[in-house]
PDB file of N, CA and C in Angstrom:
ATOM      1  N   UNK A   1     -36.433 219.792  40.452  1.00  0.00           N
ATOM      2  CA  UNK A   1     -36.387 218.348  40.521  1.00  0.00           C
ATOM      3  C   UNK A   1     -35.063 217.927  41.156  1.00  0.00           C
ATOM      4  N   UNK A   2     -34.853 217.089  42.053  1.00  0.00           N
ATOM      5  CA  UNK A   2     -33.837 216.209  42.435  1.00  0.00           C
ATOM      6  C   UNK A   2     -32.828 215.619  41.724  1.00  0.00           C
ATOM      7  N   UNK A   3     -31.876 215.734  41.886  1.00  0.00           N
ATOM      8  CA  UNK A   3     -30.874 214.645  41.035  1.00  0.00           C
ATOM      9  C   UNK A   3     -30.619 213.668  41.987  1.00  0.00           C
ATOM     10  N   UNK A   4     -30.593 212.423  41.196  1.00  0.00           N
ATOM     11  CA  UNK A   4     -30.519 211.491  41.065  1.00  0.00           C
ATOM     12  C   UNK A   4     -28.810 210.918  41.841  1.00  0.00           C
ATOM     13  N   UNK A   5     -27.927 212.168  41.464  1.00  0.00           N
ATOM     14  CA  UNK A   5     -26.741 211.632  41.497  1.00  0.00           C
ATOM     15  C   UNK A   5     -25.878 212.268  43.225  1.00  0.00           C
ATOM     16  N   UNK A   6     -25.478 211.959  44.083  1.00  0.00           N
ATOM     17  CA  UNK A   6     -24.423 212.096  44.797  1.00  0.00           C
ATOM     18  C   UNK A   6     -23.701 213.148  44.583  1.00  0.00           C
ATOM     19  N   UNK A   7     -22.913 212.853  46.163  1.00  0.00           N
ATOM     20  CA  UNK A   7     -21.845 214.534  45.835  1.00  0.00           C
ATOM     21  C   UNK A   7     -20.803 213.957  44.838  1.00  0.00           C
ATOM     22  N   UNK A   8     -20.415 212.733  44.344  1.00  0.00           N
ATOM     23  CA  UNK A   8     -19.662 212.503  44.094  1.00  0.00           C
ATOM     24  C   UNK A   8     -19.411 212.303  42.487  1.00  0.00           C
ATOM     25  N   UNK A   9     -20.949 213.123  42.103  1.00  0.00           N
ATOM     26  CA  UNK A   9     -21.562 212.826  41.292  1.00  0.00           C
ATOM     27  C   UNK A   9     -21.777 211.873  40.186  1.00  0.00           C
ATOM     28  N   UNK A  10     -21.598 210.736  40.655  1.00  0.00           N
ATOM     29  CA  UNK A  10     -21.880 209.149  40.343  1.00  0.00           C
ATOM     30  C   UNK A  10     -23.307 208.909  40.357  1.00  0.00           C
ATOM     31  N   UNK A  11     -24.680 208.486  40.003  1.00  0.00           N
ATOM     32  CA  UNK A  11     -25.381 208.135  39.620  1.00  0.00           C
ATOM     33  C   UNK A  11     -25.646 207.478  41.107  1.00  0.00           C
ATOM     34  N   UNK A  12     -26.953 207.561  41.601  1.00  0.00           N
ATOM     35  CA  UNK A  12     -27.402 206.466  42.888  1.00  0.00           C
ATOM     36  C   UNK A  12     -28.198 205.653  42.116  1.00  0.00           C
ATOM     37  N   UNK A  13     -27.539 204.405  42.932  1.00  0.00           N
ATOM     38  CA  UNK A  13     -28.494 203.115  42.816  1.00  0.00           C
ATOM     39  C   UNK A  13     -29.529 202.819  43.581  1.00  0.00           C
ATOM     40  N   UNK A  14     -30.707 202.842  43.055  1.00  0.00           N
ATOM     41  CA  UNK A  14     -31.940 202.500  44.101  1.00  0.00           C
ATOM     42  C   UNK A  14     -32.502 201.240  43.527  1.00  0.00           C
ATOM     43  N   UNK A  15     -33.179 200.364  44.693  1.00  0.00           N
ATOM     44  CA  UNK A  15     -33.658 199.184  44.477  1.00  0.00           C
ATOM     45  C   UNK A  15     -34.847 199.302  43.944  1.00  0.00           C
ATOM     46  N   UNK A  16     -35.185 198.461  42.943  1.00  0.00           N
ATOM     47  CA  UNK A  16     -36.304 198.559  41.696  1.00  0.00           C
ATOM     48  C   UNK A  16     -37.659 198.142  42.177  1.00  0.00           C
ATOM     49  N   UNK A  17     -37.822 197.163  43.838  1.00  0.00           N
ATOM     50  CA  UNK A  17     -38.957 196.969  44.415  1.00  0.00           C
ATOM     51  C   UNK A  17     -39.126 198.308  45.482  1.00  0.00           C
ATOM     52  N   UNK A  18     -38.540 199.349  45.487  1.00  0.00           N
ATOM     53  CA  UNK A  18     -38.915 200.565  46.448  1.00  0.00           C
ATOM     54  C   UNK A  18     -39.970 201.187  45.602  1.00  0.00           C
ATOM     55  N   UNK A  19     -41.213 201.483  46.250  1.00  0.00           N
ATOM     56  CA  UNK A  19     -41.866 202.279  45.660  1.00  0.00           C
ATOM     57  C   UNK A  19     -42.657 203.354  46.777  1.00  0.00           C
ATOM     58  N   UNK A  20     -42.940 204.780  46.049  1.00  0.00           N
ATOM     59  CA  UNK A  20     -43.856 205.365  46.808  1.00  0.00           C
ATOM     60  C   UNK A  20     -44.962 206.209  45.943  1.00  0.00           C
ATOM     61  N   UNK A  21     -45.859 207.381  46.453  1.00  0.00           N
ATOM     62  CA  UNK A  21     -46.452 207.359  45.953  1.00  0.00           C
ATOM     63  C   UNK A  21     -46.186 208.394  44.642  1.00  0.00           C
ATOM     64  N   UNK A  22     -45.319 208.575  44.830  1.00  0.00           N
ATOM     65  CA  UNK A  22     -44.566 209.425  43.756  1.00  0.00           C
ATOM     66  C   UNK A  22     -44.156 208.305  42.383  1.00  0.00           C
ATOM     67  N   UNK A  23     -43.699 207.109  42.846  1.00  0.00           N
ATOM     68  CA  UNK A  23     -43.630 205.975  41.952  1.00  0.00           C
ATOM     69  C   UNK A  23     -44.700 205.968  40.259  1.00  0.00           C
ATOM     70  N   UNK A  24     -45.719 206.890  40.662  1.00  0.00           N
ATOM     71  CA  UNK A  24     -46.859 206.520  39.763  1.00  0.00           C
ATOM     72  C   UNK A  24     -46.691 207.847  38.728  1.00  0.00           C
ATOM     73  N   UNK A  25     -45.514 209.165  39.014  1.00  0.00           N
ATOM     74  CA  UNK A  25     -45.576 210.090  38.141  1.00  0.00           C
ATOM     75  C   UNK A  25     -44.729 209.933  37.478  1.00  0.00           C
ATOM     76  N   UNK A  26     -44.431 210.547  36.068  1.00  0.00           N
ATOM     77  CA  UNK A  26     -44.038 210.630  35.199  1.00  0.00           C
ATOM     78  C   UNK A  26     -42.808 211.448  35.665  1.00  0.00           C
ATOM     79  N   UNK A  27     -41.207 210.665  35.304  1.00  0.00           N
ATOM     80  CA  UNK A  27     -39.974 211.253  36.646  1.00  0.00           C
ATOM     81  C   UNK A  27     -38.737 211.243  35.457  1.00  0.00           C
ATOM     82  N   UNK A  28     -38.093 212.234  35.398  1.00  0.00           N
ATOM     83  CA  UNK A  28     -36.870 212.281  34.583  1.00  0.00           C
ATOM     84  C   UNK A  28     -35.814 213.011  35.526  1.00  0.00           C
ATOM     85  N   UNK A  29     -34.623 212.207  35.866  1.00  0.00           N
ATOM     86  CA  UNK A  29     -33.992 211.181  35.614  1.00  0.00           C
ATOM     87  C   UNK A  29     -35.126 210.101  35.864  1.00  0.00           C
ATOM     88  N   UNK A  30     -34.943 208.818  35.813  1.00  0.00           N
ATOM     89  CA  UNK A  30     -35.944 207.849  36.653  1.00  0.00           C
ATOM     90  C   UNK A  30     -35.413 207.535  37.993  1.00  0.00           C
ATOM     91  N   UNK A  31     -36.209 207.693  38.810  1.00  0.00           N
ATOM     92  CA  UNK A  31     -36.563 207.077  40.737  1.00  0.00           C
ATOM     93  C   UNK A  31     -35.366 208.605  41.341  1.00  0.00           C
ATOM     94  N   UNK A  32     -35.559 209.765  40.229  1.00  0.00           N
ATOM     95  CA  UNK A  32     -35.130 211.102  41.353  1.00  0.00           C
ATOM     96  C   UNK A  32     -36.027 211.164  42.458  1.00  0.00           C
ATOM     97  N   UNK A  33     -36.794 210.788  42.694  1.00  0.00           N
ATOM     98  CA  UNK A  33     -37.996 211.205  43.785  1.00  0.00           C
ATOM     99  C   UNK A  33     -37.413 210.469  44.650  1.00  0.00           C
ATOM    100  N   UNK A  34     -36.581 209.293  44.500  1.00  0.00           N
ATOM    101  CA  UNK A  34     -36.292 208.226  45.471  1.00  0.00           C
ATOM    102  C   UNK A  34     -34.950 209.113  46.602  1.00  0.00           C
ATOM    103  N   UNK A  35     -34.603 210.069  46.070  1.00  0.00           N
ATOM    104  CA  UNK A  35     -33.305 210.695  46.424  1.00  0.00           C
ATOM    105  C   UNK A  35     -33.809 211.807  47.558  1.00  0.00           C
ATOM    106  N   UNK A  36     -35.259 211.955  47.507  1.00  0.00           N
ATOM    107  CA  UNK A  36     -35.502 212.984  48.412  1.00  0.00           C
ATOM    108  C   UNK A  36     -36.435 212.189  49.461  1.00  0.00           C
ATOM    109  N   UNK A  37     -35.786 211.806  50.868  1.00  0.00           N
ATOM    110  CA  UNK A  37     -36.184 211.390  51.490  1.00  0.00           C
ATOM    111  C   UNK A  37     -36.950 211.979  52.846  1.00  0.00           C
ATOM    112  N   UNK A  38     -38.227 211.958  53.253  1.00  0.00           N
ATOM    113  CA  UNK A  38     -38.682 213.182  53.997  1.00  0.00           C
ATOM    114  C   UNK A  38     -39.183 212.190  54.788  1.00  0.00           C
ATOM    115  N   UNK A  39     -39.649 212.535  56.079  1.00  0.00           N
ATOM    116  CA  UNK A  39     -40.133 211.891  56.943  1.00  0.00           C
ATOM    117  C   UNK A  39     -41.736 211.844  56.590  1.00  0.00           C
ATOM    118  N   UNK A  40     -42.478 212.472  56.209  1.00  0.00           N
ATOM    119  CA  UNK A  40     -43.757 212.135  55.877  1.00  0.00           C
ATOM    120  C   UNK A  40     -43.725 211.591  54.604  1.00  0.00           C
ATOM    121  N   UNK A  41     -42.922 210.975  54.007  1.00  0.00           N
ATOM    122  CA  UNK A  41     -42.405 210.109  52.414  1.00  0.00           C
ATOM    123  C   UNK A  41     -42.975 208.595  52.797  1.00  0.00           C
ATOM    124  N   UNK A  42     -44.228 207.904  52.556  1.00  0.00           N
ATOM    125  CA  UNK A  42     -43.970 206.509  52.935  1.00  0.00           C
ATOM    126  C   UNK A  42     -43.494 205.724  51.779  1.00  0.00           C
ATOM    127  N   UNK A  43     -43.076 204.873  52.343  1.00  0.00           N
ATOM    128  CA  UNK A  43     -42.343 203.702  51.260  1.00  0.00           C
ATOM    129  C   UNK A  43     -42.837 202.502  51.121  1.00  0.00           C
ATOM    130  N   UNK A  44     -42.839 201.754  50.457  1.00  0.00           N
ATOM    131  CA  UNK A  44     -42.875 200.239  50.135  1.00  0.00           C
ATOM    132  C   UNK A  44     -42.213 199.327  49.813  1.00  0.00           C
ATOM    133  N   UNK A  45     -41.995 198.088  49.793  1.00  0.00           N
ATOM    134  CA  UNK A  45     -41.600 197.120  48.382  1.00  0.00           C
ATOM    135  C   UNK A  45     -42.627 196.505  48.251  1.00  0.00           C
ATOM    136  N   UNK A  46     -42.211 196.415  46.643  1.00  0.00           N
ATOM    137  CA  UNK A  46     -43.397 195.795  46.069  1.00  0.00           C
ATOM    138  C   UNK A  46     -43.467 194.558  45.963  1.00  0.00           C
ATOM    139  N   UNK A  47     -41.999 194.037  46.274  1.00  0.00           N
ATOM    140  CA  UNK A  47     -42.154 192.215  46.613  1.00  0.00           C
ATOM    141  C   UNK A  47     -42.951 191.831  47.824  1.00  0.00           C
ATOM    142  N   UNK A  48     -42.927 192.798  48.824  1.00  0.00           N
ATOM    143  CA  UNK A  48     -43.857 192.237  50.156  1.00  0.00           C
ATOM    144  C   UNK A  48     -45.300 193.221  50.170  1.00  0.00           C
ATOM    145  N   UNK A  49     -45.018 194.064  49.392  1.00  0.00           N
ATOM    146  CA  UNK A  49     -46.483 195.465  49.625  1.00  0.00           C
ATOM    147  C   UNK A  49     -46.693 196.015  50.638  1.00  0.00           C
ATOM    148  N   UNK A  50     -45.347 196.013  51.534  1.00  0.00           N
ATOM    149  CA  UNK A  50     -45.536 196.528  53.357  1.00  0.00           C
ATOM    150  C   UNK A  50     -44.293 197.120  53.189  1.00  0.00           C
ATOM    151  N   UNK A  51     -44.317 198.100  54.319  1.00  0.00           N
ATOM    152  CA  UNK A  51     -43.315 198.468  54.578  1.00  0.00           C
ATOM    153  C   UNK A  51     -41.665 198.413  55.152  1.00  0.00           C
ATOM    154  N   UNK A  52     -42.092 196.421  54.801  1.00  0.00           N
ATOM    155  CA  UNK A  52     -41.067 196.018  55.320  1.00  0.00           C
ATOM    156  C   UNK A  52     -40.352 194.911  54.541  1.00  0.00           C
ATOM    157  N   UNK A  53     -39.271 194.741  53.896  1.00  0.00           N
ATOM    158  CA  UNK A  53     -38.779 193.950  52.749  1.00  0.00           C
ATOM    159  C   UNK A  53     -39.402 192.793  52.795  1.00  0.00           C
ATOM    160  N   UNK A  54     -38.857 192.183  52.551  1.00  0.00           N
ATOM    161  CA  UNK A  54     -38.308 190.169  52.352  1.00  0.00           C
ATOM    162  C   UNK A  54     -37.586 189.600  53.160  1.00  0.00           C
ATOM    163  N   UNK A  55     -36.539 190.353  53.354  1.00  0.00           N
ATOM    164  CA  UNK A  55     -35.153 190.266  54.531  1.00  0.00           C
ATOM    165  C   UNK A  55     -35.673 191.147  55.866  1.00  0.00           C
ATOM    166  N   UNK A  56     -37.181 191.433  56.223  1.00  0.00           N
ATOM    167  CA  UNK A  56     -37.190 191.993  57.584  1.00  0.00           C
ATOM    168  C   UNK A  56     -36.804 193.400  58.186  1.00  0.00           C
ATOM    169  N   UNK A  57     -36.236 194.098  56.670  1.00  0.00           N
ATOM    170  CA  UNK A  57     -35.699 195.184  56.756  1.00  0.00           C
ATOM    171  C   UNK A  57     -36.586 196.085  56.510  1.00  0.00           C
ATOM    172  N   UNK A  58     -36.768 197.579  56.782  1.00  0.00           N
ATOM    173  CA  UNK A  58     -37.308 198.349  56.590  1.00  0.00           C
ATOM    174  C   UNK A  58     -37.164 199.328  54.819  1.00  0.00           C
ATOM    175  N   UNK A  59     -38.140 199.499  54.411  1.00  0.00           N
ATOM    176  CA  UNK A  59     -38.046 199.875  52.825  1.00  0.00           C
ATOM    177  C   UNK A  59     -38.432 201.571  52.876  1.00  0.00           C
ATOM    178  N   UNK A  60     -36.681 201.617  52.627  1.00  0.00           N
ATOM    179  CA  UNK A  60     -36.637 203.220  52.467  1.00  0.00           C
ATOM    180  C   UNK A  60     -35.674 203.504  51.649  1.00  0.00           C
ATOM    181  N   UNK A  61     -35.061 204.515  51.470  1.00  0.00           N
ATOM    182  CA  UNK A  61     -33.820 204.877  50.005  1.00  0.00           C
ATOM    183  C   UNK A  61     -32.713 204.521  51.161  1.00  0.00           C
ATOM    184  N   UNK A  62     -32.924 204.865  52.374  1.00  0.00           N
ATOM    185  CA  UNK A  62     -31.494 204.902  53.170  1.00  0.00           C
ATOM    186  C   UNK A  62     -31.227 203.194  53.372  1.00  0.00           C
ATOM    187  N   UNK A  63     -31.924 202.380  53.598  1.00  0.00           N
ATOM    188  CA  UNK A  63     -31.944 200.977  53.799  1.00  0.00           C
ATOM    189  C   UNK A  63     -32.055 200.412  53.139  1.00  0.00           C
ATOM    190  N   UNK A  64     -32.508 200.476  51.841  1.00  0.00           N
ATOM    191  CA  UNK A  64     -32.639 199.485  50.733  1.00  0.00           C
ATOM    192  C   UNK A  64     -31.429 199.580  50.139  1.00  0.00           C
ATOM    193  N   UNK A  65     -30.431 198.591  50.055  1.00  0.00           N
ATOM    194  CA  UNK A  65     -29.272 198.682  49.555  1.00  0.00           C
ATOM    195  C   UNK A  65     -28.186 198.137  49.248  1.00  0.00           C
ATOM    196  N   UNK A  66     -27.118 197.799  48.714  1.00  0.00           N
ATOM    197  CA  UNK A  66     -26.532 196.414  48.035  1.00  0.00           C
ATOM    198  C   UNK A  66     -26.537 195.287  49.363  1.00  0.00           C
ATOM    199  N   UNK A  67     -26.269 196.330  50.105  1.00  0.00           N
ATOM    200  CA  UNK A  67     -25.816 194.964  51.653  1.00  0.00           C
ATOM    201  C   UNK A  67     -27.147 193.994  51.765  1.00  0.00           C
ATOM    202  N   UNK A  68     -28.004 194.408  51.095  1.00  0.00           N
ATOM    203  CA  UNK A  68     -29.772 193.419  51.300  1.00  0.00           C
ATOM    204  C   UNK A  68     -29.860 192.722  50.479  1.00  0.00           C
ATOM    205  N   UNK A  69     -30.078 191.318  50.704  1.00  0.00           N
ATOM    206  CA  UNK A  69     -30.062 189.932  49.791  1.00  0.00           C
ATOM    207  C   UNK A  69     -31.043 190.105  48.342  1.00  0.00           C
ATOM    208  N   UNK A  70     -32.382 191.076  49.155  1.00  0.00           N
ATOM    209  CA  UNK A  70     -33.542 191.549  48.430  1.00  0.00           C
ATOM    210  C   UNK A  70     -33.119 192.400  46.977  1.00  0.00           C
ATOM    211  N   UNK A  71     -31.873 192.913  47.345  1.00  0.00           N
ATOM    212  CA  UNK A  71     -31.913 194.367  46.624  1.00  0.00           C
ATOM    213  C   UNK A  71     -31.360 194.029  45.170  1.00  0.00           C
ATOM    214  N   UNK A  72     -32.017 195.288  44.569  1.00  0.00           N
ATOM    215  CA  UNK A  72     -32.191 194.631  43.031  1.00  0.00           C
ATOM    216  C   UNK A  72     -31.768 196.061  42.363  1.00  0.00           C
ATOM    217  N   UNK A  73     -30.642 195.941  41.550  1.00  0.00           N
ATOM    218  CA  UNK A  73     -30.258 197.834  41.546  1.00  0.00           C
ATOM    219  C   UNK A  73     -31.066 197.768  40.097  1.00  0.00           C
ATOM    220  N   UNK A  74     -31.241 199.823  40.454  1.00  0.00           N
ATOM    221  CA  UNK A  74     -31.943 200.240  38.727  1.00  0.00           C
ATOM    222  C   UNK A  74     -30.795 200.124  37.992  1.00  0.00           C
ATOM    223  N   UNK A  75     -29.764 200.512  38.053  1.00  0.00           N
ATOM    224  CA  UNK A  75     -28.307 200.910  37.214  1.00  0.00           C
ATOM    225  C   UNK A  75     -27.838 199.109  37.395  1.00  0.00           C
ATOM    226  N   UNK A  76     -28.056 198.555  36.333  1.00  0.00           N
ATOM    227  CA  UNK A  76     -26.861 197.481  35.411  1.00  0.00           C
ATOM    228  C   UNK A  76     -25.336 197.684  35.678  1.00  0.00           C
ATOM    229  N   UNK A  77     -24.825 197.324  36.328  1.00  0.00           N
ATOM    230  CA  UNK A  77     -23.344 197.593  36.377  1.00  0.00           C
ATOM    231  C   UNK A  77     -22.501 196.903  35.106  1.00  0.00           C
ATOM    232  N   UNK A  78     -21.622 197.826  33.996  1.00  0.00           N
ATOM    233  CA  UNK A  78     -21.375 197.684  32.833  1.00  0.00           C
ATOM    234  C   UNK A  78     -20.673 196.919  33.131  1.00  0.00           C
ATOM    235  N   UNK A  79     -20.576 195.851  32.026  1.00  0.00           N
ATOM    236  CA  UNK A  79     -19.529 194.516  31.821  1.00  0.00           C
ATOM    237  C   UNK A  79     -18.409 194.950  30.989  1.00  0.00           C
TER     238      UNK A  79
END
């Protein structure tokens, strides 16, 4: 299984409307699947159901990401 986390080993943030079809299995850490990005991998959001955001952008792990108005992180940043 994939980790979830960076070389830096900090935890990745993925946006909570990315989905694929891996989205539907049962995943520990949660959205590791999101970390392995393959060219036959399709993606979604689920705010538009296309492969293409809200903001016009393309919905993938590499593009979905704080810089997008859309983007909605899994990880809560602690107060």
């Amino acid at each position: 299984m994939t980790d979830t986390k960076g070389t830096t080993g900090k935890s990745r943030v993925f946006c909570t409307n990315l989905a694929t079809k891996r989205s539907f299995v049962s995943d520990l850490p949660p959205a590791s699947y999101l970390a392995e990005e393959t060219a036959t991998t399709g993606y979604w959001c689920i705010r538009t159901m296309g492969p293409i955001g809200p903001d016009d952008g393309f919905a993938c792990p590499g593009e979905c990401g704080a810089h997008r108005d859309c983007f909605e992180p899994n990880i809560k940043p602690s107060v």
